[in-house]
Protein backbone atom coordinates (compact mmCIF):
# COMPACT_ATOMS: atom_id res chain seq x y z
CA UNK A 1 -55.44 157.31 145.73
CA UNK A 2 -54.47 155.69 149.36
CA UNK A 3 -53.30 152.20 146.96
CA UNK A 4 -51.17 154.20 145.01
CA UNK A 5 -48.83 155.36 148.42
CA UNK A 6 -48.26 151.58 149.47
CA UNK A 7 -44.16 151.40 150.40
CA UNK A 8 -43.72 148.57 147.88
CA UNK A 9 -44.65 150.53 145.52
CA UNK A 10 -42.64 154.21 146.14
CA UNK A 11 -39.99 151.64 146.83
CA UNK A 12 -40.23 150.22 143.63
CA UNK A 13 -40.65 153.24 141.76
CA UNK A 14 -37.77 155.04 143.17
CA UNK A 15 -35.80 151.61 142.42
CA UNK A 16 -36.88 152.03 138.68
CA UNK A 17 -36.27 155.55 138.80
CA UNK A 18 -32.81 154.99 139.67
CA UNK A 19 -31.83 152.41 137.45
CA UNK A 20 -33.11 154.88 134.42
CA UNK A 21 -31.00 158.04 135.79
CA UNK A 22 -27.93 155.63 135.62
CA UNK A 23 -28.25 156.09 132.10
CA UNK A 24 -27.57 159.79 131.97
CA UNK A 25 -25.22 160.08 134.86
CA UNK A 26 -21.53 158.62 134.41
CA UNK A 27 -20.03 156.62 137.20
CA UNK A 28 -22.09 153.00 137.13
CA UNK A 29 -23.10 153.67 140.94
CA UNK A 30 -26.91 154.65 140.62
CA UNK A 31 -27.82 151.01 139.36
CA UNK A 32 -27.05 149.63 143.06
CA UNK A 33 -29.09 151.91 144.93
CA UNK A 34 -32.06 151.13 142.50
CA UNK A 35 -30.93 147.52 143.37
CA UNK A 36 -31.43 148.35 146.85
CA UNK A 37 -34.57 149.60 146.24
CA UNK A 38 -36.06 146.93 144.59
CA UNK A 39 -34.74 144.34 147.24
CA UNK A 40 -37.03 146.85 149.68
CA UNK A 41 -39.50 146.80 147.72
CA UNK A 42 -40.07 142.88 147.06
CA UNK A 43 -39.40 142.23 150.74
CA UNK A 44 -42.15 144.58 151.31
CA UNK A 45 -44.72 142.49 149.14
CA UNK A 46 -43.85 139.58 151.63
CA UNK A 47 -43.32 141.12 154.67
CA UNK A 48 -44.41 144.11 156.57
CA UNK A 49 -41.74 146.49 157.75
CA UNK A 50 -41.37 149.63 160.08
CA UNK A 51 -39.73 152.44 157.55
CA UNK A 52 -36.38 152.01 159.93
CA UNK A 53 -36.32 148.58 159.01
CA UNK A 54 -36.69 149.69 155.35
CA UNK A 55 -33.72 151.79 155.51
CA UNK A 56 -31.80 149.36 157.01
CA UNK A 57 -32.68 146.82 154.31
CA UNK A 58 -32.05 149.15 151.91
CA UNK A 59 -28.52 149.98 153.14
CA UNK A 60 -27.66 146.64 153.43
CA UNK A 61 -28.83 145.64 150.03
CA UNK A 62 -27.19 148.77 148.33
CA UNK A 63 -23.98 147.48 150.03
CA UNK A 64 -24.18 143.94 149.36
CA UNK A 65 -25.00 144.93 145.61
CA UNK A 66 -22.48 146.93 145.04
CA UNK A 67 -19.63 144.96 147.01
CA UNK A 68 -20.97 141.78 144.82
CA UNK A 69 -21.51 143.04 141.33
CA UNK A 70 -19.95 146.60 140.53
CA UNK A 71 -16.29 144.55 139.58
CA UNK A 72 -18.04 142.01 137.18
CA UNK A 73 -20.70 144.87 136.04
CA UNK A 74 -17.93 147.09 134.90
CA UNK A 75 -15.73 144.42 132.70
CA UNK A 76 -19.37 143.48 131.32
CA UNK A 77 -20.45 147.13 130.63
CA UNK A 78 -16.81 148.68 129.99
CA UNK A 79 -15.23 146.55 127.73
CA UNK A 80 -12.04 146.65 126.95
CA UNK A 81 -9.71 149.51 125.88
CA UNK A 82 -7.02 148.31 123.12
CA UNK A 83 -5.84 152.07 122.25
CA UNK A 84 -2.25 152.52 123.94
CA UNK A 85 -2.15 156.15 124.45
CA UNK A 86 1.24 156.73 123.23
CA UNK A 87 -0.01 155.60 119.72
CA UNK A 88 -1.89 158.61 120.05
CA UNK A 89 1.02 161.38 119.46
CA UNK A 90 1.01 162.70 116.50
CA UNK A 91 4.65 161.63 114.91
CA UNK A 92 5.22 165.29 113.09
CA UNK A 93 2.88 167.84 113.85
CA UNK A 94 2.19 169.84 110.85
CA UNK A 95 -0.32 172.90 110.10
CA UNK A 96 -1.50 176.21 111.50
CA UNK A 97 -2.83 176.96 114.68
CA UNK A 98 -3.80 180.30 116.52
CA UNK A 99 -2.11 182.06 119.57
CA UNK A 100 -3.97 182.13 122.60
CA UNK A 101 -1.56 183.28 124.86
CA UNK A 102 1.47 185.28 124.53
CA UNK A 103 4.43 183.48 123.35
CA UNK A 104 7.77 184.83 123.88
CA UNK A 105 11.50 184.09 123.45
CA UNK A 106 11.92 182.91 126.67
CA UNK A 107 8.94 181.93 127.94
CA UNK A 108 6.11 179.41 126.16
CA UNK A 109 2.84 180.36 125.26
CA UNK A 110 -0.47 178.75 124.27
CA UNK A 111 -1.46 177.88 121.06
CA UNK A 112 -4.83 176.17 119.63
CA UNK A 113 -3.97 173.52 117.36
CA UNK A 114 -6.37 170.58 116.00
CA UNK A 115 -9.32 171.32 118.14
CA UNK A 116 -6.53 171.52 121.63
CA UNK A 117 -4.95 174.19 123.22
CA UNK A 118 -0.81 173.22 123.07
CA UNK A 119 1.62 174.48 124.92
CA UNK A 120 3.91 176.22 122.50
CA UNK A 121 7.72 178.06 122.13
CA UNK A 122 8.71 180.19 119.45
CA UNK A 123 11.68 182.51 118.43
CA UNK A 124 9.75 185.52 118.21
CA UNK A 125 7.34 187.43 120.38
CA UNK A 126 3.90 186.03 119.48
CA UNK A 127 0.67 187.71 120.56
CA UNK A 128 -3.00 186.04 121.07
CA UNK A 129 -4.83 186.08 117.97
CA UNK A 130 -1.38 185.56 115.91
CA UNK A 131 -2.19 182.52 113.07
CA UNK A 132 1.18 180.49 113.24
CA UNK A 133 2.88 177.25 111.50
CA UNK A 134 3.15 174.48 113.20
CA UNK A 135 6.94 173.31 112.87
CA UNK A 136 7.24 170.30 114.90
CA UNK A 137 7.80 169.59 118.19
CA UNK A 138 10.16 171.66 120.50
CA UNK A 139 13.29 170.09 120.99
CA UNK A 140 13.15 167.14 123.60
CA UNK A 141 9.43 167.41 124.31
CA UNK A 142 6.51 165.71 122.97
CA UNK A 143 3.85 168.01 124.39
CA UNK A 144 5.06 171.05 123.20
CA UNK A 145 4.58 172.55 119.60
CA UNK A 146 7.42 174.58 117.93
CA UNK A 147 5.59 177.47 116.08
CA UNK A 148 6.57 180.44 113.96
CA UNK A 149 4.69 183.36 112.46
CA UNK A 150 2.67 182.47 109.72
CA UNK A 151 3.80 185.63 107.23
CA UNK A 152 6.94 185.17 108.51
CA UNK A 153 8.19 184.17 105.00
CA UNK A 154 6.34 186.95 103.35
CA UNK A 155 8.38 189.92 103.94
C-alpha cells in the first residue's frame, strides 16, 4: 500500500485529475495546473524533492504553462466566431407573448416572448399573466417590444 503513496504518483494523479475536470468546468484554466502537476510529477521520477521544492516547481510550471500556451490553446480550442450579433435582431417581431410584469401607459413592463423575457410598452394597463400581440418594436428602440392585448380586437 506504501508504493501506491509515492509523490510521483499523487502528483501525477492529481495532474490527470485535473486535466479531466477541465472538461466539465468552463474557463480553459484547470488544464495548466494539471500541466503543473505533471511537470512535478516527472521531475519527481528523476529527482528527489523536499514537498517545498514540489510546490515551488509546481508554481512555476503552472505559470510558465499558462503564460506560454493559454493564447495559442484558446484560438486552437475556441475557434472562430463568424455570427455578428446584430444579424441576430429579429427584423419584425411578430407573435404572442405573456406579461410578466405590469405594463402601463407610462411606464414599460416585462413580457416573455420566444423563450426571453423583453422589455415591453403598451397603450393600455397590462397585468402579469396577460397573453399579448407582439406589434413590433417600440418606436426608436430595438430592444423593446410594442405589445397590445391579445382580445383587444374581440370586443
Amino acid at each position: 500500500m506504501e508504493s501506491l503513496l509515492t509523490p510521483w504518483l499523487l502528483w501525477f494523479v492529481a495532474g490527470v485529475a485535473l486535466a479531466l475536470f477541465e472538461l466539465a468546468v468552463p474557463g480553459f484554466i484547470l488544464i495548466f495546473f494539471g500541466v503543473g502537476c505533471l511537470v512535478v510529477s516527472g521531475v519527481l521520477l528523476v529527482v528527489d524533492l523536499t514537498v517545498t521544492e514540489q510546490v515551488w516547481l509546481f508554481v512555476a510550471a503552472t505559470i510558465i504553462s499558462l503564460l506560454a500556451l493559454r493564447r495559442y490553446a484558446m484560438r486552437v480550442f475556441a475557434g472562430a466566431q463568424d455570427v455578428n450579433p446584430e444579424d441576430q435582431l429579429i427584423e419584425q417581431p411578430q407573435g404572442t407573448g405573456k406579461v410578466v410584469d405590469p405594463i402601463s401607459p407610462n411606464a414599460p413592463g416585462r413580457v416573455a416572448y420566444r423563450g426571453s423575457f423583453w422589455d415591453a410598452v403598451s397603450s393600455v394597463a397590462l397585468q402579469p399573466d396577460t397573453m399579448v400581440r407582439v406589434c413590433g418594436y417600440a418606436e426608436n428602440s430595438r430592444t423593446i417590444l410594442k405589445v397590445e392585448p391579445l382580445n383587444s380586437g374581440e370586443n
